[in-house]
N, C-alpha and C. Protein backbone atom coordinates (compact mmCIF):
# COMPACT_ATOMS: atom_id res chain seq x y z
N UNK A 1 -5.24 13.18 -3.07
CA UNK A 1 -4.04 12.65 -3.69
C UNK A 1 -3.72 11.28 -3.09
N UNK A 2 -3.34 10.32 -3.74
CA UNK A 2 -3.06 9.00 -3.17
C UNK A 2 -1.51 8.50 -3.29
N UNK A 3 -1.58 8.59 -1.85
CA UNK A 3 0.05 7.98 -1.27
C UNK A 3 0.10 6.62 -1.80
N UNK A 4 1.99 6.47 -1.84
CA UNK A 4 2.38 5.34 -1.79
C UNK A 4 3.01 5.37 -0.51
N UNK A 5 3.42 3.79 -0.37
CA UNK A 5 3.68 3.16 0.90
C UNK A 5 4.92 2.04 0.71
N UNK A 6 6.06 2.89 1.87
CA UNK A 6 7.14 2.24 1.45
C UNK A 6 7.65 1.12 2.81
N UNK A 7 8.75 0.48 2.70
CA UNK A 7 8.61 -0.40 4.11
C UNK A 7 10.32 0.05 4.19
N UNK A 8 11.24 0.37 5.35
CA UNK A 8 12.70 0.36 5.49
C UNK A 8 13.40 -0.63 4.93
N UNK A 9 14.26 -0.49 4.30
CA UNK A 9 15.35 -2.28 4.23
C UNK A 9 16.28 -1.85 4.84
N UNK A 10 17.22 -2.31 4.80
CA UNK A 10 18.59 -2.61 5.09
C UNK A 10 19.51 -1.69 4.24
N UNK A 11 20.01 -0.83 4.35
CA UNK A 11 21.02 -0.09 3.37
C UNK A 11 22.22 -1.18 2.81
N UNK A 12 22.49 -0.93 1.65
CA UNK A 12 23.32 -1.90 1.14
C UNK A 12 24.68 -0.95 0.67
N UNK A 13 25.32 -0.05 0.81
CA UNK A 13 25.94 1.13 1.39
C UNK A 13 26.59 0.33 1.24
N UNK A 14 28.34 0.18 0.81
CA UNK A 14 29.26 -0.78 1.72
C UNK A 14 30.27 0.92 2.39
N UNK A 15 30.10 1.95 1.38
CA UNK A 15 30.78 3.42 1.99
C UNK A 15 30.24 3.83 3.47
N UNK A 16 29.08 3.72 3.89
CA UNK A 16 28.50 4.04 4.64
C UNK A 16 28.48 3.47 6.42
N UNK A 17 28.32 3.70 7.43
CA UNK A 17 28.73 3.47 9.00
C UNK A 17 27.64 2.48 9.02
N UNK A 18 27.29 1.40 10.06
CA UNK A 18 26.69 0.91 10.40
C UNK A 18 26.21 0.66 12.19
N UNK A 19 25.39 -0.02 12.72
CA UNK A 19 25.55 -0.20 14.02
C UNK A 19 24.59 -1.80 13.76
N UNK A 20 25.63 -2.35 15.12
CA UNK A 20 25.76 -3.83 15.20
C UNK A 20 25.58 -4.23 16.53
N UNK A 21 25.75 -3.29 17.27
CA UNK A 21 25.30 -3.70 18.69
C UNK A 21 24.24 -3.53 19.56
N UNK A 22 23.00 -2.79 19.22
CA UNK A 22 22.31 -2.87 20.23
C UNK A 22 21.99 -4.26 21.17
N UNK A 23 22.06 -5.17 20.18
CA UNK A 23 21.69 -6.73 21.39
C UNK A 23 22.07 -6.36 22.63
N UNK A 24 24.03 -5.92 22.28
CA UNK A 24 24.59 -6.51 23.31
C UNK A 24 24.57 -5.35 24.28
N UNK A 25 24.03 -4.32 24.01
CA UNK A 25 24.01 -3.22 25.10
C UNK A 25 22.88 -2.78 25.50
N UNK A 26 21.64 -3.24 25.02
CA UNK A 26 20.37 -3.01 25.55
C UNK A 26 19.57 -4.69 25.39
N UNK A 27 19.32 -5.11 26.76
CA UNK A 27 19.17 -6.07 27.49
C UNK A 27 17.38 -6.65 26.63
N UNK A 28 16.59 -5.38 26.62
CA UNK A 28 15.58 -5.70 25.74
C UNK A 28 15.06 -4.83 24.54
N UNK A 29 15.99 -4.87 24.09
CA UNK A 29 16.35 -4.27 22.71
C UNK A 29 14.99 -4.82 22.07
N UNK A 30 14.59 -6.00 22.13
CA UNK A 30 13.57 -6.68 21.05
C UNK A 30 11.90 -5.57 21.30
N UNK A 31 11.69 -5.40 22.53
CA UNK A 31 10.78 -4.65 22.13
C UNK A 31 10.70 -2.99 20.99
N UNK A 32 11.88 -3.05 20.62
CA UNK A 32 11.58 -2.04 19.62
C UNK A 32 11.20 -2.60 18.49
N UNK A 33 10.92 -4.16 18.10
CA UNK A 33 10.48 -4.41 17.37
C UNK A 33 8.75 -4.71 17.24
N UNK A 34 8.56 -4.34 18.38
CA UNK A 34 6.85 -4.30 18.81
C UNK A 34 6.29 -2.84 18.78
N UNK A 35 6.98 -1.67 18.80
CA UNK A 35 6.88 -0.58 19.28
C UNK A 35 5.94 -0.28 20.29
N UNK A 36 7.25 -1.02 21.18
CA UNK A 36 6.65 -1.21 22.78
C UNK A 36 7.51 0.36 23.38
N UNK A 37 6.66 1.37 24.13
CA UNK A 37 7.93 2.84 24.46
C UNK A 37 8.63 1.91 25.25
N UNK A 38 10.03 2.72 25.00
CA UNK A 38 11.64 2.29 25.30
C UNK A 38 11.96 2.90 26.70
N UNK A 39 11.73 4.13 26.63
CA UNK A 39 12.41 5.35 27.65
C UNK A 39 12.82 4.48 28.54
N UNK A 40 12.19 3.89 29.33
CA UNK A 40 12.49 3.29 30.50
C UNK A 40 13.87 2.16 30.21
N UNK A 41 13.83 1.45 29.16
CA UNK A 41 14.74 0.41 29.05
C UNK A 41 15.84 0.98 28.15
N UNK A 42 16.12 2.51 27.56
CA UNK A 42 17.12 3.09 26.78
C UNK A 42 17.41 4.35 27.43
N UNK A 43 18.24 4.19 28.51
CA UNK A 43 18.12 6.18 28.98
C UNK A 43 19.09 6.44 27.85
N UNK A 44 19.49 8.01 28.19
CA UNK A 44 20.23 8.61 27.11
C UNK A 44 21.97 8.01 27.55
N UNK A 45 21.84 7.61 28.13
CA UNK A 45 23.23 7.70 27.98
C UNK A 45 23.88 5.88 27.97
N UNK A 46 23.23 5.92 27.01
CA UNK A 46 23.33 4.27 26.48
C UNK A 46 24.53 4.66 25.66
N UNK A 47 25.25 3.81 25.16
CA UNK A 47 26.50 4.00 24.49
C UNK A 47 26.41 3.15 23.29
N UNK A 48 25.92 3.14 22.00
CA UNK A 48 25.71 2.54 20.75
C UNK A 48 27.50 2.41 20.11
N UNK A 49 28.42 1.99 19.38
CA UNK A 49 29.70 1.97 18.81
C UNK A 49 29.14 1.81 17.11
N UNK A 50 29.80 2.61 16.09
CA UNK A 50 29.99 1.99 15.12
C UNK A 50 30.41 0.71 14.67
N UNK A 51 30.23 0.15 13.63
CA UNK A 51 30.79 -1.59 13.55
C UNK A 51 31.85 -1.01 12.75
N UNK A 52 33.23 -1.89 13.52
CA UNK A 52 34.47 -1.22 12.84
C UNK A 52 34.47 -2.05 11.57
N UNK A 53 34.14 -3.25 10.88
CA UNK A 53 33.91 -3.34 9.88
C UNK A 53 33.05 -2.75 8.64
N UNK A 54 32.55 -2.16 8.45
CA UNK A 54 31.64 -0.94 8.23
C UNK A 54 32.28 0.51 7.35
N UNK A 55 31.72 0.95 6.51
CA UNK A 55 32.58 2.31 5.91
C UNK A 55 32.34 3.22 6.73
N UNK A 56 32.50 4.57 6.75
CA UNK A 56 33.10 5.39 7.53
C UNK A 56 32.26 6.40 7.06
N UNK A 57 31.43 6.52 6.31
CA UNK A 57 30.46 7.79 6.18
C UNK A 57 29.15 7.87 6.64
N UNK A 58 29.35 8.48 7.22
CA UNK A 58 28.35 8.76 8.53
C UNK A 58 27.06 9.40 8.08
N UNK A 59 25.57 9.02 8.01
CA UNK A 59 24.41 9.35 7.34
C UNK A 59 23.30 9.79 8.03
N UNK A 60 22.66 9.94 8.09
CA UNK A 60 21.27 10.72 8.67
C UNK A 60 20.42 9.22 9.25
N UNK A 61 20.35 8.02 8.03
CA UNK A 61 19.49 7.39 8.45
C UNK A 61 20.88 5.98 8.91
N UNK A 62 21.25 5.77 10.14
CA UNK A 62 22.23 4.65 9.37
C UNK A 62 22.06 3.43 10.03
N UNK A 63 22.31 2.54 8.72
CA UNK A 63 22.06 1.17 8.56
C UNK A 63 22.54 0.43 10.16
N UNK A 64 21.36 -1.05 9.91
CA UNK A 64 21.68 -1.95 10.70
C UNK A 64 20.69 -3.13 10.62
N UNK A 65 20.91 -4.16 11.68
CA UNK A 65 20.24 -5.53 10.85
C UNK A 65 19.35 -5.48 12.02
N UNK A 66 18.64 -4.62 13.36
CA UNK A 66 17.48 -4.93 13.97
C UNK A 66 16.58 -4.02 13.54
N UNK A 67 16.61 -3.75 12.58
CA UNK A 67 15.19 -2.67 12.14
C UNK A 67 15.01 -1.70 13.14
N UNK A 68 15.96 -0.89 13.72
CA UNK A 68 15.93 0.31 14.31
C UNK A 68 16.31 1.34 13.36
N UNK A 69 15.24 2.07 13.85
CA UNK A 69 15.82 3.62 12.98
C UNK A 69 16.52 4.70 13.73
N UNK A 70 18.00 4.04 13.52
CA UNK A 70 18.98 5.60 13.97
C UNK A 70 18.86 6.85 13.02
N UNK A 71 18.33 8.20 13.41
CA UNK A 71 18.47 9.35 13.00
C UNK A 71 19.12 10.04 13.44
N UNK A 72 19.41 11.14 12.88
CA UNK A 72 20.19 12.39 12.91
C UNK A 72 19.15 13.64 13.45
N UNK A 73 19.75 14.43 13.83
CA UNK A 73 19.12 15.77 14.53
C UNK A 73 18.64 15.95 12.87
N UNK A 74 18.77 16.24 11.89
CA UNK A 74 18.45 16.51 10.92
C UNK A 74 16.96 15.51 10.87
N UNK A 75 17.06 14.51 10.56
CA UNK A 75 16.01 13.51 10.25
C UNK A 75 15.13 13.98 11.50
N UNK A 76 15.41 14.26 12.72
CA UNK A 76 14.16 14.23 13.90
C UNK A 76 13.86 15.99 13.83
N UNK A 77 14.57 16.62 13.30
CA UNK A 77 13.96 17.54 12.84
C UNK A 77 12.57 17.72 11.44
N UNK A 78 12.69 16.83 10.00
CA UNK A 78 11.64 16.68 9.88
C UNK A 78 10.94 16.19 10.44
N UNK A 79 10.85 14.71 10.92
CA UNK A 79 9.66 13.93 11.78
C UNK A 79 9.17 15.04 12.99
N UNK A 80 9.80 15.85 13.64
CA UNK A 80 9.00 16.93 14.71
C UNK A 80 8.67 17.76 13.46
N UNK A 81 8.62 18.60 12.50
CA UNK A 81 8.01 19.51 11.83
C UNK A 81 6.49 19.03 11.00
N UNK A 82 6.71 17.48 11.03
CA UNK A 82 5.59 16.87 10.23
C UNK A 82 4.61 15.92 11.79
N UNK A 83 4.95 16.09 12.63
CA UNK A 83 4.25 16.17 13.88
C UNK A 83 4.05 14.72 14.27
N UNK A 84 5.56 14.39 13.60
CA UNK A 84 6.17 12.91 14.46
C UNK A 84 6.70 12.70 15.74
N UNK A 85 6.05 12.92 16.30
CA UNK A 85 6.48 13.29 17.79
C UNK A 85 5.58 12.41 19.19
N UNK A 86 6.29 12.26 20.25
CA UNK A 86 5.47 12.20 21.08
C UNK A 86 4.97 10.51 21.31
N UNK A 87 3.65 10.45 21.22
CA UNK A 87 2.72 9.42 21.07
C UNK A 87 2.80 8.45 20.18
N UNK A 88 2.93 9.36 19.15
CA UNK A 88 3.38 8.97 17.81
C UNK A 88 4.76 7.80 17.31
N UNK A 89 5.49 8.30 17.48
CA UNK A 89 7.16 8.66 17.71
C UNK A 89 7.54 8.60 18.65
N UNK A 90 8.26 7.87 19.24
CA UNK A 90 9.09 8.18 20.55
C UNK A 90 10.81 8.26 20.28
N UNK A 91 11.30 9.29 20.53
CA UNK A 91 12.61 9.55 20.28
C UNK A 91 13.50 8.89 21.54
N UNK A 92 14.63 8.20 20.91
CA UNK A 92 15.37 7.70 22.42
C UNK A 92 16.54 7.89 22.02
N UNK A 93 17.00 9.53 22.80
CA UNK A 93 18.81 9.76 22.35
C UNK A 93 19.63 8.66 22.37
N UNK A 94 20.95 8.38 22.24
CA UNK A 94 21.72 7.42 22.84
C UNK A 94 23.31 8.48 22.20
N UNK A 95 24.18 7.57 22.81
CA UNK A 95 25.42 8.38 22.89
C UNK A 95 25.98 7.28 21.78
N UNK A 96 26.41 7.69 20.49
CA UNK A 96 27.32 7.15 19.28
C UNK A 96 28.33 7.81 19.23
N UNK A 97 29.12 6.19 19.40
CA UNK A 97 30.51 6.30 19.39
C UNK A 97 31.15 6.09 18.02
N UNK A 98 32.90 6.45 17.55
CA UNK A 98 33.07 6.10 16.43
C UNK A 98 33.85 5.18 17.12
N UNK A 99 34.73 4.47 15.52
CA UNK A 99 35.36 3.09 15.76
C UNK A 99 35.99 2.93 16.65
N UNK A 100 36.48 4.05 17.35
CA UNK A 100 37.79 4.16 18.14
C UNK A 100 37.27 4.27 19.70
N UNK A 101 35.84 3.95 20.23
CA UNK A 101 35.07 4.38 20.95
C UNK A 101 35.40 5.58 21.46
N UNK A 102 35.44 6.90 20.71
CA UNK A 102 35.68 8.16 21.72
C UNK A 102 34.03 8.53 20.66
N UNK A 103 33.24 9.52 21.38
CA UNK A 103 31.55 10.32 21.25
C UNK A 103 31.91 11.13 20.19
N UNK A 104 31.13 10.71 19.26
CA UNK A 104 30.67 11.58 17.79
C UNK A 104 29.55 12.63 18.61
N UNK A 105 30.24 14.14 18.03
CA UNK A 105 29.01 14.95 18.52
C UNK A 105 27.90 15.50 18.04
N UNK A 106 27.65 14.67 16.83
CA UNK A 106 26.30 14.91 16.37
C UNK A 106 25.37 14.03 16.96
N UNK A 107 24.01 14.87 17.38
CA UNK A 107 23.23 13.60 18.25
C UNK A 107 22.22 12.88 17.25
N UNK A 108 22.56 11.95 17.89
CA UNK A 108 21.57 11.12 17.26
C UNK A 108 19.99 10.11 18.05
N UNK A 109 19.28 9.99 17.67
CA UNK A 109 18.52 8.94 18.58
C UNK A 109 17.51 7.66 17.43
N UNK A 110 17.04 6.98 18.26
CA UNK A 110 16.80 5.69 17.52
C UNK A 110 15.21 6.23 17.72
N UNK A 111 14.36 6.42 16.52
CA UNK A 111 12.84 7.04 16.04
C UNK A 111 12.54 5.66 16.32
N UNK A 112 11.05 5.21 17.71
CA UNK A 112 10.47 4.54 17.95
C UNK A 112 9.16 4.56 17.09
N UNK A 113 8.65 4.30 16.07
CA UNK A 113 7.19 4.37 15.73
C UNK A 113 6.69 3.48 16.81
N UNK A 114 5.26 4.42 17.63
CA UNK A 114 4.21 3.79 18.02
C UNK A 114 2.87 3.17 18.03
N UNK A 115 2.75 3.94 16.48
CA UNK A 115 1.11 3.65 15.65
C UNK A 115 1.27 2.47 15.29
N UNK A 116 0.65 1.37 15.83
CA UNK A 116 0.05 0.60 14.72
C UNK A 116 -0.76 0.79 14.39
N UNK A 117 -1.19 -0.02 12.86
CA UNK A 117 -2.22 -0.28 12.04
C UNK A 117 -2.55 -1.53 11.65
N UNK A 118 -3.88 -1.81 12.07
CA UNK A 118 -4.10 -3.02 11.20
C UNK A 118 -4.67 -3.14 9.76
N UNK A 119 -3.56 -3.46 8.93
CA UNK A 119 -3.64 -2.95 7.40
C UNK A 119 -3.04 -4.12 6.61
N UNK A 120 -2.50 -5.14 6.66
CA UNK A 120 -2.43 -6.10 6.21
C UNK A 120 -2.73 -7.20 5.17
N UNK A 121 -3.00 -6.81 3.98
CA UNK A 121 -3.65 -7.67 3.00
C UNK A 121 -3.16 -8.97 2.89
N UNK A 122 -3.70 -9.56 4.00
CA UNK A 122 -3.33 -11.06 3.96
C UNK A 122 -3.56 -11.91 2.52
N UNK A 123 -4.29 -11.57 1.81
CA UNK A 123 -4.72 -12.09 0.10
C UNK A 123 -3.84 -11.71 -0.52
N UNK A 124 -2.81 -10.79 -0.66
CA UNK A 124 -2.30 -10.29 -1.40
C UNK A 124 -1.18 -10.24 -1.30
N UNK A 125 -0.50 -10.19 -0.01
CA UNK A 125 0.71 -10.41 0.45
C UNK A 125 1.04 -11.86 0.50
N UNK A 126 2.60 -11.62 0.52
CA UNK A 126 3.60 -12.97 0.81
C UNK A 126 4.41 -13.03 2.07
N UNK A 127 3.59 -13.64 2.66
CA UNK A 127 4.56 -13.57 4.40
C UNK A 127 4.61 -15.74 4.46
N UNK A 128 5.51 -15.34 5.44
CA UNK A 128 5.64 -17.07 6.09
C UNK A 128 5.02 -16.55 7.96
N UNK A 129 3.87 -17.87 8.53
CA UNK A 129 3.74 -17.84 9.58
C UNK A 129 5.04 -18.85 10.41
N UNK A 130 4.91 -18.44 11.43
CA UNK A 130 5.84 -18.93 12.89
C UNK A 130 5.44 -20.13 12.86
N UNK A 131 6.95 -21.06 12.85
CA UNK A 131 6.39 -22.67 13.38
C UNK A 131 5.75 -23.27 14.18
N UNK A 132 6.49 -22.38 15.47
CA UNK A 132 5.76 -22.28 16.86
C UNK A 132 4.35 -21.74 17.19
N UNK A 133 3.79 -20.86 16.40
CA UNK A 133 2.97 -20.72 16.38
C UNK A 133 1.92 -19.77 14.96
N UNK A 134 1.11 -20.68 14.60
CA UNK A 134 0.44 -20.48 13.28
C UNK A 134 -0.28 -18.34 13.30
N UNK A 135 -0.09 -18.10 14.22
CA UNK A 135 -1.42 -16.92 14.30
C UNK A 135 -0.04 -16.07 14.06
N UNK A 136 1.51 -15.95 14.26
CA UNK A 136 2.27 -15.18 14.27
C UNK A 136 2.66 -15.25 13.01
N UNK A 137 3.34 -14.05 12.53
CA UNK A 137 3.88 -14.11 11.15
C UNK A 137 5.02 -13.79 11.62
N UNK A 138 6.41 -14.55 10.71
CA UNK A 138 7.48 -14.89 10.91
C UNK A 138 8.18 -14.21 10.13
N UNK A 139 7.81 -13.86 8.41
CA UNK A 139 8.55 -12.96 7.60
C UNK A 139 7.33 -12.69 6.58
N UNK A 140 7.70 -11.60 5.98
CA UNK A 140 6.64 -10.62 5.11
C UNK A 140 7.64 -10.58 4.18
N UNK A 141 7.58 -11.63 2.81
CA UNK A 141 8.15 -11.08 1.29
C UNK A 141 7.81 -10.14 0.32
N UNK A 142 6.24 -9.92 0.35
CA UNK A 142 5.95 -8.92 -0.49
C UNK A 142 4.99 -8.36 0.59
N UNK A 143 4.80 -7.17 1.07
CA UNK A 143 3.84 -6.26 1.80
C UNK A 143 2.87 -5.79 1.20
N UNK A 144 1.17 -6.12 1.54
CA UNK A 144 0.20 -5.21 0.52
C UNK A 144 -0.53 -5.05 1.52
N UNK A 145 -0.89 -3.60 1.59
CA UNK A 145 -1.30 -2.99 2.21
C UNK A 145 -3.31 -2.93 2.17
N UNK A 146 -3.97 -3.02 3.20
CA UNK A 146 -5.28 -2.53 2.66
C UNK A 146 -5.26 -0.74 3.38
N UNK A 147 -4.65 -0.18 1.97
CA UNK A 147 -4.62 1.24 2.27
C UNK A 147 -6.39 2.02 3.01
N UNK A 148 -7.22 1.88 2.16
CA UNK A 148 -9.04 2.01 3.32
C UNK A 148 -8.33 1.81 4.37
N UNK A 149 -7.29 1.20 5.20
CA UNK A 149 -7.86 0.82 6.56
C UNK A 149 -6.51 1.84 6.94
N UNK A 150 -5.73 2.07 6.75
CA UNK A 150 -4.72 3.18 7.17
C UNK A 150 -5.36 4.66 7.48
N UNK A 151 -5.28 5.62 8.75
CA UNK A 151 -5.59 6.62 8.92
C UNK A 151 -4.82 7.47 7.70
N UNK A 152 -5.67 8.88 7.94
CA UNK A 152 -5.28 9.84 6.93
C UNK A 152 -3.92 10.79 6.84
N UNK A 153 -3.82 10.58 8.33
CA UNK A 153 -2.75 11.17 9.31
C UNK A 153 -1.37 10.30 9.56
N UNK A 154 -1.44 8.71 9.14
CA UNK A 154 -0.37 7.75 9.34
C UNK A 154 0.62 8.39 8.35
N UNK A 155 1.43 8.66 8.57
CA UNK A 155 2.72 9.04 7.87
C UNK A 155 3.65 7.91 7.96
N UNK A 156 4.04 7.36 9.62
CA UNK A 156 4.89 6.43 9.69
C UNK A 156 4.76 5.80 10.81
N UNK A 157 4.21 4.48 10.18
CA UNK A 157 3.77 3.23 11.33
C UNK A 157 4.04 2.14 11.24
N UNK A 158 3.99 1.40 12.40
CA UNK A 158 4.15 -0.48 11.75
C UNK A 158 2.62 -0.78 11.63
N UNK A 159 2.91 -2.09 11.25
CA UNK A 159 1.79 -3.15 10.37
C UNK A 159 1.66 -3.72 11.66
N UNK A 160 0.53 -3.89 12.40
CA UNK A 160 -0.28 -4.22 13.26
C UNK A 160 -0.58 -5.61 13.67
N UNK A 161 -0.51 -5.93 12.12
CA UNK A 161 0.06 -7.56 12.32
C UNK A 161 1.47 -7.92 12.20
N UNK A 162 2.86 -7.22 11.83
CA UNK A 162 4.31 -7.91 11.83
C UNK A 162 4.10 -6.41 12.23
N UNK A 163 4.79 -6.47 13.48
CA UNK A 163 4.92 -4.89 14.32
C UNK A 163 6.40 -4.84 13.68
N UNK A 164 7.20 -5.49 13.59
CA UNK A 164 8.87 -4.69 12.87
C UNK A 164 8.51 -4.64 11.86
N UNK A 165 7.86 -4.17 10.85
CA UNK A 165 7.30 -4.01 9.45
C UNK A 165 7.02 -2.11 9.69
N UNK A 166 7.78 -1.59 9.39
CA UNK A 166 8.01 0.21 9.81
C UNK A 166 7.58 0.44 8.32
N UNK A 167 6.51 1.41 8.57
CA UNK A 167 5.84 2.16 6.99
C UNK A 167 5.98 3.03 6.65
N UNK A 168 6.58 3.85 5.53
CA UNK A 168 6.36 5.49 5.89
C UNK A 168 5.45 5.77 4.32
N UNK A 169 5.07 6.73 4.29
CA UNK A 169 4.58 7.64 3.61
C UNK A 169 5.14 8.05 2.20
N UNK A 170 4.52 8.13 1.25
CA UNK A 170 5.36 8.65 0.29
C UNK A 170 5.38 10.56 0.26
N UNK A 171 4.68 10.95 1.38
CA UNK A 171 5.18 12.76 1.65
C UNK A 171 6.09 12.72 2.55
N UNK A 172 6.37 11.95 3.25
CA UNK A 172 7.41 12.34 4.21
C UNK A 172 8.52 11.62 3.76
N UNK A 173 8.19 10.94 2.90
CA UNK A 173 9.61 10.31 2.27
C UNK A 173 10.25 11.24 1.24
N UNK A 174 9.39 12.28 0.21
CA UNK A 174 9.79 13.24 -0.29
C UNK A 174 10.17 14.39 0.53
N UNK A 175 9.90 14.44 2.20
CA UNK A 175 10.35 15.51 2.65
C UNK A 175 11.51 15.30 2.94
N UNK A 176 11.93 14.00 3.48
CA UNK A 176 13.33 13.27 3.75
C UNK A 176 14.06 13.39 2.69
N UNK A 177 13.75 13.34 1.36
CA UNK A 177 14.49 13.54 0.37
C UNK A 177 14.65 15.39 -0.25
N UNK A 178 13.77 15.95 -0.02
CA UNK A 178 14.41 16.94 0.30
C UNK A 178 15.23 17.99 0.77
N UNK A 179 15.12 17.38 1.88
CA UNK A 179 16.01 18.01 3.43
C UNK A 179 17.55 17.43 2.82
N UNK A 180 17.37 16.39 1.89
CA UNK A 180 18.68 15.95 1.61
C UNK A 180 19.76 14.61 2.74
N UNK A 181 18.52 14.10 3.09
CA UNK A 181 19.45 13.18 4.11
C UNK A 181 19.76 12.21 3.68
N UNK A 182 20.69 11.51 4.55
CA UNK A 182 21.45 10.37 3.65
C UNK A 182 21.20 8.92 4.31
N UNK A 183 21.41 8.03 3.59
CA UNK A 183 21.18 6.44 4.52
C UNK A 183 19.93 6.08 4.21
N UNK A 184 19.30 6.64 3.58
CA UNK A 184 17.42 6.24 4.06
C UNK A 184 17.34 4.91 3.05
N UNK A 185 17.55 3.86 2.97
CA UNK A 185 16.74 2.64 2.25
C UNK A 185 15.48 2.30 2.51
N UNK A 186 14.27 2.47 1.45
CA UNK A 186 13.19 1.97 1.34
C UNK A 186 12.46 0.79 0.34
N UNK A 187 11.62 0.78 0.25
CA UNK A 187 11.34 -0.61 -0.78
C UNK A 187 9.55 -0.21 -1.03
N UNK A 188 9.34 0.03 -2.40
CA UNK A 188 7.83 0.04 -2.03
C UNK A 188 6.96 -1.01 -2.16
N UNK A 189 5.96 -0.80 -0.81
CA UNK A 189 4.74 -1.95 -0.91
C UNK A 189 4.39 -2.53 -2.18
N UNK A 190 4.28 -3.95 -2.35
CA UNK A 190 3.30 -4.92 -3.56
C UNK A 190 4.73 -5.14 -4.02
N UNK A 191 5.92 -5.21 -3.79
CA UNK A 191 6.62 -5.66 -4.49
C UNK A 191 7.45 -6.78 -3.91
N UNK A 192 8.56 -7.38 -4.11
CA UNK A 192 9.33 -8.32 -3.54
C UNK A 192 10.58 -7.62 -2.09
N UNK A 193 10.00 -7.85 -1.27
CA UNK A 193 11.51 -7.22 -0.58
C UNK A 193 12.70 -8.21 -0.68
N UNK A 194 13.72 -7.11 -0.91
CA UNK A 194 15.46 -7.89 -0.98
C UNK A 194 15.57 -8.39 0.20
N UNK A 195 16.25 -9.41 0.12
CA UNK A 195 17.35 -9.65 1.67
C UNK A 195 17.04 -10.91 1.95
């Protein structure tokens, strides 16, 4: 059977919670955009706040502008049943607060993908390279994948060449949509991403 391949966006939600701070509370926040493991630079008891500008309904997957994926015990319950875990996946609790900073007690943690892949259809895709330097890619407008080069087993990985480029699966995106969770914005590969 042949998967499709979707990339995260940005939820465009205006009902929905957001988070706006990791910059300012994790010192090197940027390596989650390499899926470099965190543990060491996120213990659990990091303190994330809702953005009080932001709606108030609280989601499984919820939005924000560094391409972290905050989940819900729900959401890291599929990714552990589909054997996102570990090596794979690195889960990093953190303590979410609501507007008022007092602890929401549903836990949540920010899903590290650690797989890369080098899968990249540089022919086919629309990216801009780095000024500073030509070999880096700076933004990816349309994503095309050379699916041949993706394992059989990748469910959900970054692009090997733009490591914040998070991939998932089109089965685990129907399992996510099953389970019924909320927040999840995706976009599928070969097309234009918004934003």
């Amino acid at each position: 059977m042949p998967y499709r391949y979707y990339t995260f966006v940005h939820a465009l939600d205006p009902r929905a919670v957001e988070i706006v701070d990791l910059p300012d509370r994790v010192d090197d926040y940027f390596y989650l955009r390499d899926g470099v493991p965190m543990a060491g630079y996120l213990p659990p008891t990091t303190a994330l706040a809702l953005y009080e500008r932001a709606g108030d309904m609280l989601t499984d997957f919820i939005a924000n502008p560094d391409t972290a994926l905050y989940v819900s015990q729900p959401a890291q319950k599929v990714m552990g049943e589909r054997g996102l875990t570990d090596t794979v996946v690195e889960l990093l609790p953190f303590v979410l607060l609501d507007k008022r900073g007092r602890r929401i007690r549903e836990p949540y943690a920010i899903a590290n993908p650690l797989l890369k892949v080098a899968c990249l259809d540089f022919e086919r895709s629309k990216y801009r390279r780095a000024a500073s330097d030509p070999n880096e890619i700076a933004e990816v407008k349309v994503l095309c994948l050379r699916e041949d080069e993706v394992p059989s087993d990748a469910q959900l990985f970054r692009v090997a060449e733009f490591p914040e480029m998070i991939v998932l699966r089109s089965d685990l995106l129907e399992a996510f949509q099953q389970a019924g969770l909320t927040g999840l914005a995706v976009h599928p590969t070969g097309t234009e991403i918004p934003g």
